[in-house]
PDB file of N, CA and C in Angstrom:
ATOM      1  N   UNK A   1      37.288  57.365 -15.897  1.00  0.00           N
ATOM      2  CA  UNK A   1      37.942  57.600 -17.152  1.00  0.00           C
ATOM      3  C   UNK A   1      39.449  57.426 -17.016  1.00  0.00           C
ATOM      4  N   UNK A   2      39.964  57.831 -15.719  1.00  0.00           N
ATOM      5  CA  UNK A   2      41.570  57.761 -15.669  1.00  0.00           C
ATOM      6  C   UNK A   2      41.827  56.155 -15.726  1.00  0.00           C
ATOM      7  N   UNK A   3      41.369  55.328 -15.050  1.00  0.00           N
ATOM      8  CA  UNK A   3      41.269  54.054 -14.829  1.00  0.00           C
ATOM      9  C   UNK A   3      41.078  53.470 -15.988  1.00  0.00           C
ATOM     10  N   UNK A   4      40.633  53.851 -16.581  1.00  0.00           N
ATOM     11  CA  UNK A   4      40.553  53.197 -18.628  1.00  0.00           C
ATOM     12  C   UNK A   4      41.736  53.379 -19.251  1.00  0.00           C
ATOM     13  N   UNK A   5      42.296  54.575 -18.917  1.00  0.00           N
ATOM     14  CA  UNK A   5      43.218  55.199 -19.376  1.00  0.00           C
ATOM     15  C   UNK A   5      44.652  54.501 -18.956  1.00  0.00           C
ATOM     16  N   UNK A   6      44.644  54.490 -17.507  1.00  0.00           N
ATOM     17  CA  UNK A   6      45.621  54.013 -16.620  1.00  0.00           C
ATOM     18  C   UNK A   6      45.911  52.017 -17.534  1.00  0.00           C
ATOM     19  N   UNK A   7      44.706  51.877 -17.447  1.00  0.00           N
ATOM     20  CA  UNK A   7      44.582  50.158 -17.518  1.00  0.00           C
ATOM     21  C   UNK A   7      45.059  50.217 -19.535  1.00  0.00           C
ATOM     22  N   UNK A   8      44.815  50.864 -20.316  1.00  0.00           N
ATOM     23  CA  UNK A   8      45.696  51.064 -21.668  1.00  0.00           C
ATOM     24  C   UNK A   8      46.938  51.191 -21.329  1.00  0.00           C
ATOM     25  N   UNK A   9      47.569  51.762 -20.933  1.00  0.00           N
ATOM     26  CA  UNK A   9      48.591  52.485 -21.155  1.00  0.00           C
ATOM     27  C   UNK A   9      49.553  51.181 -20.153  1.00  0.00           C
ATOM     28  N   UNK A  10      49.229  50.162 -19.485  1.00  0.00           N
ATOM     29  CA  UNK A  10      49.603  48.786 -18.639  1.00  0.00           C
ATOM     30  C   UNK A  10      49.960  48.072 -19.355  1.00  0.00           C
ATOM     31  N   UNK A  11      48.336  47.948 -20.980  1.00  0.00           N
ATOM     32  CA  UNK A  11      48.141  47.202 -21.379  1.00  0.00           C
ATOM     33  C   UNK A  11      49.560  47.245 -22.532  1.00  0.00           C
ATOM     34  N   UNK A  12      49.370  48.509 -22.933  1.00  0.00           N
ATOM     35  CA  UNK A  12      50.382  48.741 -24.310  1.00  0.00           C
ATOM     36  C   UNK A  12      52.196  48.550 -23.616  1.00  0.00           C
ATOM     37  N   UNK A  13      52.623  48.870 -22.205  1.00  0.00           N
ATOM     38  CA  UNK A  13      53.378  49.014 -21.991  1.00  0.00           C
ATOM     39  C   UNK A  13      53.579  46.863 -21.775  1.00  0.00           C
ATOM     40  N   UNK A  14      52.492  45.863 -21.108  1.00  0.00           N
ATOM     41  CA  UNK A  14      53.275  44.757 -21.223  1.00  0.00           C
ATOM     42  C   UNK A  14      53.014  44.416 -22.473  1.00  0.00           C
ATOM     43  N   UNK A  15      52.319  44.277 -23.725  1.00  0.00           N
ATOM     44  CA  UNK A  15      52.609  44.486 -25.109  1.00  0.00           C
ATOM     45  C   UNK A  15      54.245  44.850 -25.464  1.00  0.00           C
ATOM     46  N   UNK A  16      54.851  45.925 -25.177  1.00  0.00           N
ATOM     47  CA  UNK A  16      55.723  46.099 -25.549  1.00  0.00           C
ATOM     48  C   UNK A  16      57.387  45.380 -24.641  1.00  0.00           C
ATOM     49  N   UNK A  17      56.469  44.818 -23.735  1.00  0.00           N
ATOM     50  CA  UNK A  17      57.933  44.737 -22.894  1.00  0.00           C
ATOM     51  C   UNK A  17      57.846  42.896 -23.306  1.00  0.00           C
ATOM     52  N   UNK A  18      56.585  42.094 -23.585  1.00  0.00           N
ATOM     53  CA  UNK A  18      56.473  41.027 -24.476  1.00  0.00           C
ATOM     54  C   UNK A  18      57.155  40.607 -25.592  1.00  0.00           C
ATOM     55  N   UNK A  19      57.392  42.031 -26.929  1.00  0.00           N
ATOM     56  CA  UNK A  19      57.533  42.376 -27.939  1.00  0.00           C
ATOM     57  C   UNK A  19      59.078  42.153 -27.890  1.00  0.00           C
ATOM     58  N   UNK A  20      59.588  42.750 -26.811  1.00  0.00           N
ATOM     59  CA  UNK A  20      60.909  42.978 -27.111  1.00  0.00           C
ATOM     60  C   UNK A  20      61.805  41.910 -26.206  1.00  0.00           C
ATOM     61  N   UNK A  21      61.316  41.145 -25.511  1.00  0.00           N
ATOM     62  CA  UNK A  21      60.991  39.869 -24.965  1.00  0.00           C
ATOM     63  C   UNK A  21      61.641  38.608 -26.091  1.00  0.00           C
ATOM     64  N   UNK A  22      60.864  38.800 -26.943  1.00  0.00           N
ATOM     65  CA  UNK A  22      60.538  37.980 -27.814  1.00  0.00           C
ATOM     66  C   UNK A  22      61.371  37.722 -28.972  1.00  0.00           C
ATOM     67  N   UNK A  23      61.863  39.700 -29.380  1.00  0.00           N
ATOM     68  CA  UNK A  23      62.577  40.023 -29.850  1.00  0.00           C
ATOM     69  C   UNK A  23      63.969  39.410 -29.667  1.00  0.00           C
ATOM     70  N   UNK A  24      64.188  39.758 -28.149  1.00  0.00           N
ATOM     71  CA  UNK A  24      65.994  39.330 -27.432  1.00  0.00           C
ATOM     72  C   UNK A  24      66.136  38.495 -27.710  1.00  0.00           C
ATOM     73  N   UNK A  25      64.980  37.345 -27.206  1.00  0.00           N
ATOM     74  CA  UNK A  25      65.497  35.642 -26.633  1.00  0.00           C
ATOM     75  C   UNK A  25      64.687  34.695 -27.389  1.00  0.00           C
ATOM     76  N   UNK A  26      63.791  35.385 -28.247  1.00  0.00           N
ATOM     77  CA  UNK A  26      63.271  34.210 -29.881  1.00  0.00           C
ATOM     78  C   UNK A  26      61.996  33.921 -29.241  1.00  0.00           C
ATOM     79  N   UNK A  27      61.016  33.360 -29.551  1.00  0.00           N
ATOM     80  CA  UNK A  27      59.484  32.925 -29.378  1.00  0.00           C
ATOM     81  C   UNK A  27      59.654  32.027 -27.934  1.00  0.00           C
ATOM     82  N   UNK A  28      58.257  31.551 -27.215  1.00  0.00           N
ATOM     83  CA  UNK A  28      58.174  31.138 -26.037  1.00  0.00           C
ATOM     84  C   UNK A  28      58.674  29.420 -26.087  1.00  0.00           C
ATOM     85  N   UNK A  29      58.246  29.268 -27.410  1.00  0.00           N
ATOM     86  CA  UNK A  29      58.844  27.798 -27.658  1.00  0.00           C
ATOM     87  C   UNK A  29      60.059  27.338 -26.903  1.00  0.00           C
ATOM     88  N   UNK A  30      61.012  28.596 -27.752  1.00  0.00           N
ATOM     89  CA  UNK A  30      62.453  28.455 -27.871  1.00  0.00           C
ATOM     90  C   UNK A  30      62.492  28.801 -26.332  1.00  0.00           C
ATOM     91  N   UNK A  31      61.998  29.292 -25.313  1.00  0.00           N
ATOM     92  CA  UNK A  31      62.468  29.944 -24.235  1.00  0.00           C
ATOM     93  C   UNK A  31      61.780  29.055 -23.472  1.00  0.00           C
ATOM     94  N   UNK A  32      61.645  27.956 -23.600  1.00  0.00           N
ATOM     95  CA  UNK A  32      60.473  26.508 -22.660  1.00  0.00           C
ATOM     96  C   UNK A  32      61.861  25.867 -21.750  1.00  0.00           C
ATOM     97  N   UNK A  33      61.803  25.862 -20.917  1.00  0.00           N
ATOM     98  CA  UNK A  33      62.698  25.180 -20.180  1.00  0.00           C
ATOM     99  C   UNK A  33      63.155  23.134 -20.616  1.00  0.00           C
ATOM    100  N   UNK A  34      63.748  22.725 -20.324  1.00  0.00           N
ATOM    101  CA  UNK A  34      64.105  21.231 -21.000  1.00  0.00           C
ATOM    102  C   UNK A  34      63.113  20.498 -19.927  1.00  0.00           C
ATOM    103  N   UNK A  35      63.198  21.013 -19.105  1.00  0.00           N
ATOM    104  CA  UNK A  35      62.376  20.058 -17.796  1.00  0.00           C
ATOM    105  C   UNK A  35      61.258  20.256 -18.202  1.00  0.00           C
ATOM    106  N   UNK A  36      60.431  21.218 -18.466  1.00  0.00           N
ATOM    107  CA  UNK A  36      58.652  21.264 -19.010  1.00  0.00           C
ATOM    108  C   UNK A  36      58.836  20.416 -20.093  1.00  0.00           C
ATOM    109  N   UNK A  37      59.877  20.400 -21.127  1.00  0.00           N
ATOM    110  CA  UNK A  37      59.618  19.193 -21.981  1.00  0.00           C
ATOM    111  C   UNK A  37      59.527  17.961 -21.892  1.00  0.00           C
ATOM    112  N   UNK A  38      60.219  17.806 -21.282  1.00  0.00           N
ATOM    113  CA  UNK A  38      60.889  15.824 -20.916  1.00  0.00           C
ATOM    114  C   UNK A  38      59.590  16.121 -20.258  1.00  0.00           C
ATOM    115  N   UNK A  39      58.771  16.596 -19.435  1.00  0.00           N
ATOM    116  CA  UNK A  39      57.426  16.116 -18.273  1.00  0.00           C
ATOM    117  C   UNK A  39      56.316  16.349 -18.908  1.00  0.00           C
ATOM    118  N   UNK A  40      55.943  16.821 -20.051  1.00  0.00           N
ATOM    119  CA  UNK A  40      55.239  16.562 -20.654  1.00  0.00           C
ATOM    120  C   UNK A  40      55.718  15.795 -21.737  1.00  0.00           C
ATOM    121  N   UNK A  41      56.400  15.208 -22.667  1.00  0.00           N
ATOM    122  CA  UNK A  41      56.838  14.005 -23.147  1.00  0.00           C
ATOM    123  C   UNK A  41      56.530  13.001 -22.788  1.00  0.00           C
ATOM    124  N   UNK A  42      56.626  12.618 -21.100  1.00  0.00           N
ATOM    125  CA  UNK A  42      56.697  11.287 -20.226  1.00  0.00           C
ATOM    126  C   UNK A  42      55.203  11.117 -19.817  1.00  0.00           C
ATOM    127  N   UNK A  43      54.479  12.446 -19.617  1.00  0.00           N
ATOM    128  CA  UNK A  43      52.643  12.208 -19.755  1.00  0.00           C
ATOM    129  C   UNK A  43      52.816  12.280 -21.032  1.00  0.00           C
ATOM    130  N   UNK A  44      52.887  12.195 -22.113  1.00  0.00           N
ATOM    131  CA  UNK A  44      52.489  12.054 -23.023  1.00  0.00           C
ATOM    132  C   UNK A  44      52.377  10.221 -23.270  1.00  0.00           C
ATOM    133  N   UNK A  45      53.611   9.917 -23.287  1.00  0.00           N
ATOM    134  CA  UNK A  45      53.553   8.440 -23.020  1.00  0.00           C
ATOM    135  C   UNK A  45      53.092   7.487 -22.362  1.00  0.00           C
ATOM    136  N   UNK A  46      53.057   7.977 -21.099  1.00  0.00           N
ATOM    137  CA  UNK A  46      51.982   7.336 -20.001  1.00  0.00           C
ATOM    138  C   UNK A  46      50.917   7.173 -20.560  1.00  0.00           C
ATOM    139  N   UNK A  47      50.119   8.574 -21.366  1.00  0.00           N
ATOM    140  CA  UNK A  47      48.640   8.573 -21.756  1.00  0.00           C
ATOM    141  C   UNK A  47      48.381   7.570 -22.900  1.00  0.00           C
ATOM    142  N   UNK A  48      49.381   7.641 -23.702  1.00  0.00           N
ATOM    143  CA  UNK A  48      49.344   6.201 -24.592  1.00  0.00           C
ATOM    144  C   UNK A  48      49.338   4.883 -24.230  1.00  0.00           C
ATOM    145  N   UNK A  49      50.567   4.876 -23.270  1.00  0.00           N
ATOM    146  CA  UNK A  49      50.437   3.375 -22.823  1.00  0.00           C
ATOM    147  C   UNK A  49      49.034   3.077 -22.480  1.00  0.00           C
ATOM    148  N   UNK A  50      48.246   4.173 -21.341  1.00  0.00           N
ATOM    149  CA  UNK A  50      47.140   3.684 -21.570  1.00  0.00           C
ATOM    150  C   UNK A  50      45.856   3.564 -21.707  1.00  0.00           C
ATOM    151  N   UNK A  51      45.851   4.598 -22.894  1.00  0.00           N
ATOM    152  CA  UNK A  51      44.690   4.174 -23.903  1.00  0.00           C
ATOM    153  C   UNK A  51      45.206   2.626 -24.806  1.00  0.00           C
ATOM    154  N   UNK A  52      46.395   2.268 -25.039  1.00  0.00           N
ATOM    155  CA  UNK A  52      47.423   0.960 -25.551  1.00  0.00           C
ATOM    156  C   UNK A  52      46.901  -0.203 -24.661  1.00  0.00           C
ATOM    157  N   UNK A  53      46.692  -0.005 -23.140  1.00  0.00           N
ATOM    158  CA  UNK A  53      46.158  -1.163 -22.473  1.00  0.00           C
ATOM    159  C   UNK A  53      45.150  -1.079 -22.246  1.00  0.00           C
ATOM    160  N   UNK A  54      44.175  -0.147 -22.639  1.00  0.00           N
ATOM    161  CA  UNK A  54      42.380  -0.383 -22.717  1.00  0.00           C
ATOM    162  C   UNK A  54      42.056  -0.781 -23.906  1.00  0.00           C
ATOM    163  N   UNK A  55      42.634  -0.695 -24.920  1.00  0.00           N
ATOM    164  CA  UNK A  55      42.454  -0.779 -26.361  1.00  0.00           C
ATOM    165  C   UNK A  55      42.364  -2.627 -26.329  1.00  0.00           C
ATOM    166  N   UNK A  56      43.713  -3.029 -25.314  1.00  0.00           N
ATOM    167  CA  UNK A  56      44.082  -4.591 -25.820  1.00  0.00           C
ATOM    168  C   UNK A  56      42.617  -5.206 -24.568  1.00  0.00           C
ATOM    169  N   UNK A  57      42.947  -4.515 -23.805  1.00  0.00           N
ATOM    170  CA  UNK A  57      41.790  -4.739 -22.197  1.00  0.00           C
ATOM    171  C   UNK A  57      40.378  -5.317 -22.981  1.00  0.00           C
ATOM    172  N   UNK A  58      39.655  -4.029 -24.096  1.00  0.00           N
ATOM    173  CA  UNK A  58      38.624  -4.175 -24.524  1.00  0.00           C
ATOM    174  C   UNK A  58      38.292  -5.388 -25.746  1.00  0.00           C
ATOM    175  N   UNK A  59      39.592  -5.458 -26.213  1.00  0.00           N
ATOM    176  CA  UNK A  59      39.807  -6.699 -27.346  1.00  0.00           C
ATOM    177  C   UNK A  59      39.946  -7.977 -26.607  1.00  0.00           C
ATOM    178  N   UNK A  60      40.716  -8.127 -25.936  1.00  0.00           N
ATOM    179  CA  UNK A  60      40.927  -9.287 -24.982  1.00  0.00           C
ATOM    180  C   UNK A  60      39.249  -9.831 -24.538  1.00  0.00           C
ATOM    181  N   UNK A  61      38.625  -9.014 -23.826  1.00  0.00           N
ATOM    182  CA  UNK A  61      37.546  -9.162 -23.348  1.00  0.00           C
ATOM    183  C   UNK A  61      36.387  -9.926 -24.394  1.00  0.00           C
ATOM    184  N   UNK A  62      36.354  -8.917 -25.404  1.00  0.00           N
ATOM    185  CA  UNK A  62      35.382  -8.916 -26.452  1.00  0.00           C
ATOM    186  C   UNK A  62      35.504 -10.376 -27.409  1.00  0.00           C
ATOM    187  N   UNK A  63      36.870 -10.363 -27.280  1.00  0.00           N
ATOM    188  CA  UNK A  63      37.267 -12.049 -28.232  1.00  0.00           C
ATOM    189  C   UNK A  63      36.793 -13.409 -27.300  1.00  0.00           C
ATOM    190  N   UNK A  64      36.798 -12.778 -25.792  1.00  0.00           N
ATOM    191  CA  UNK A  64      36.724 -14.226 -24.892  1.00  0.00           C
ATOM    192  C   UNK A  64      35.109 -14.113 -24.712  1.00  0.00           C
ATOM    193  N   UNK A  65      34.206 -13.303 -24.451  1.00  0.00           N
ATOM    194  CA  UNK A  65      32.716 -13.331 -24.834  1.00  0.00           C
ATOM    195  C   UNK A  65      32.430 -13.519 -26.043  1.00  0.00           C
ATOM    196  N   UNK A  66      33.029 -13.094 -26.949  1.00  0.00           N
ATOM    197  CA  UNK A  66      32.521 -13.901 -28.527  1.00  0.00           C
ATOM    198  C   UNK A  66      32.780 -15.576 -28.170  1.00  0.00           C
ATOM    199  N   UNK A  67      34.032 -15.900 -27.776  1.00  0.00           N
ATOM    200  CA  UNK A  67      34.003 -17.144 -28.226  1.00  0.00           C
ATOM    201  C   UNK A  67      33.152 -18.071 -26.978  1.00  0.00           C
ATOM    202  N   UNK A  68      32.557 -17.477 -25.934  1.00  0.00           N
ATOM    203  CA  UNK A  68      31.345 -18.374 -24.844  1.00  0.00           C
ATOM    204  C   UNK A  68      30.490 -18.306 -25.468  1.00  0.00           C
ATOM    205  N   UNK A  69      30.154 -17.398 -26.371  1.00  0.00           N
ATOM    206  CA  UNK A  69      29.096 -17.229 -27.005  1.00  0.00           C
ATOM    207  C   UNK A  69      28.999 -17.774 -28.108  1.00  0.00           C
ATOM    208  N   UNK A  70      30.208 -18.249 -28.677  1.00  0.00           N
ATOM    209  CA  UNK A  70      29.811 -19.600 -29.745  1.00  0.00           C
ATOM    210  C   UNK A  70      29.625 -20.948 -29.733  1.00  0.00           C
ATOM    211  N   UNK A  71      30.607 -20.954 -28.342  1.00  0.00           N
ATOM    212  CA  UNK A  71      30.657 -22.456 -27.918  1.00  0.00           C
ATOM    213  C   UNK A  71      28.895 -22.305 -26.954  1.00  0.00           C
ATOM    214  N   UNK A  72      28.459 -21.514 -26.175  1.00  0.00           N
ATOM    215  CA  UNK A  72      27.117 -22.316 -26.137  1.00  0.00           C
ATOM    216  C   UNK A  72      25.810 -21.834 -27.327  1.00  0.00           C
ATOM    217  N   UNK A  73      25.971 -21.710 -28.556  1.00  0.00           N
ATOM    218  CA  UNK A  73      25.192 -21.665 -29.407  1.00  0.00           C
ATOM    219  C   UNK A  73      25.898 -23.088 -30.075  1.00  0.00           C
ATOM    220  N   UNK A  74      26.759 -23.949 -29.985  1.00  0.00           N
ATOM    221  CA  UNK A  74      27.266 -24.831 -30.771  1.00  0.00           C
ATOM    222  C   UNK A  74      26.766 -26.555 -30.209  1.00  0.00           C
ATOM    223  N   UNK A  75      25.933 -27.021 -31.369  1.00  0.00           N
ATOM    224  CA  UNK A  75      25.734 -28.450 -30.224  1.00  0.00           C
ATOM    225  C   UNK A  75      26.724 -29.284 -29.849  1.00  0.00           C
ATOM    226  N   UNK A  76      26.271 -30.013 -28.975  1.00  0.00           N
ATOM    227  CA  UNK A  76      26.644 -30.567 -27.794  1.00  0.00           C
ATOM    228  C   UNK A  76      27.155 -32.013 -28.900  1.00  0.00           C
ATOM    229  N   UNK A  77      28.372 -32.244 -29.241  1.00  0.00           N
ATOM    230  CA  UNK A  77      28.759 -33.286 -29.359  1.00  0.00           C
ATOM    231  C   UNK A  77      28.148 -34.850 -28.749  1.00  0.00           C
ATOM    232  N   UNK A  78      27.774 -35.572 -29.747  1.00  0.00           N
ATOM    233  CA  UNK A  78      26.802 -37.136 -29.765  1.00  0.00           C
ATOM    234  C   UNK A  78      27.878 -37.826 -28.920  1.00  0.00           C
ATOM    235  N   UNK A  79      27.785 -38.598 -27.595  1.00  0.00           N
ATOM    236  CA  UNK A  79      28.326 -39.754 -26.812  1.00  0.00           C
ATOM    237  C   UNK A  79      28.202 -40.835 -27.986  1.00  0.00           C
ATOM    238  N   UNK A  80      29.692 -41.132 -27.681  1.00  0.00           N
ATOM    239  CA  UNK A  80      30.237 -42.034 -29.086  1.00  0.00           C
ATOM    240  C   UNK A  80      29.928 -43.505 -28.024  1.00  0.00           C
ATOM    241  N   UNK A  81      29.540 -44.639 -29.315  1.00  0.00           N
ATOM    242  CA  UNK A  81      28.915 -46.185 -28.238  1.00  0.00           C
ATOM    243  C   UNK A  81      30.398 -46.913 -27.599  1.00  0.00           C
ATOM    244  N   UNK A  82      31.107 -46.691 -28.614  1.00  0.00           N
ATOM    245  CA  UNK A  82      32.357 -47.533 -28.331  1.00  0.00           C
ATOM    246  C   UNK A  82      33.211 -46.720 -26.931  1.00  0.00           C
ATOM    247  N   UNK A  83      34.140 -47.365 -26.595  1.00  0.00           N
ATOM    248  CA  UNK A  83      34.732 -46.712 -24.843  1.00  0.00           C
ATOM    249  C   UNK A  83      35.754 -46.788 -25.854  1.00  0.00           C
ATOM    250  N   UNK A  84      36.570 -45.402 -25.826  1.00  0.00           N
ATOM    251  CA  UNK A  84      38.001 -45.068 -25.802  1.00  0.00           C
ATOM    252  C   UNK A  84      38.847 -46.002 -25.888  1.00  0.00           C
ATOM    253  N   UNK A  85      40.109 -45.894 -26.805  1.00  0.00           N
ATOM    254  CA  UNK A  85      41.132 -46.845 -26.220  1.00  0.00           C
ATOM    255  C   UNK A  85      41.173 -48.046 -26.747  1.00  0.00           C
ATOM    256  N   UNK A  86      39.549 -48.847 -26.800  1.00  0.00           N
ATOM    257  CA  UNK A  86      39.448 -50.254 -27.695  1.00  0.00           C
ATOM    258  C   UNK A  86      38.927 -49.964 -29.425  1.00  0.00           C
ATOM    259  N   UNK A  87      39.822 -50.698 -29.941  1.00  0.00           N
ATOM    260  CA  UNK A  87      39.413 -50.753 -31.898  1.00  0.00           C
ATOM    261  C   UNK A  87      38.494 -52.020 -31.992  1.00  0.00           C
TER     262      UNK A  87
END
């Protein structure tokens, strides 16, 4: 029972030392260091670039198998009688 008691009275006291925390120096936002920002900013960008180069990776790909895949569904051009070059 003391141990319930003990572990409240921890609980309410970092509650309050949070509170007034928060109070002094403004929300955790405001109290984020510049360096945690800029390093998550720069993964942030990284992670774009690349999902940005799987995006073009998967298009690139997909346009050059579409187009093998038209050229051999497409017939085969007729051997012309005349030779090149002479009218």
């Amino acid at each position: 029972m003391k141990e319930r008691d003990q572990a409240l009275l921890e609980s309410v006291r970092t509650h309050r030392e949070r509170l007034g925390a928060a109070v002094a120096h403004g929300s955790l936002g405001a109290r984020r260091p510049l360096g945690s920002i800029i390093r998550r900013l720069i993964v942030g960008v990284v992670i774009a670039a690349i999902a940005c180069a799987a995006c073009v990776g998967v298009g690139f790909i997909g346009g050059l198998l579409a187009d093998r895949a038209a050229a051999a569904q497409a017939p085969a051009p007729a051997p012309s009688s005349s030779p090149e070059g002479t009218r």
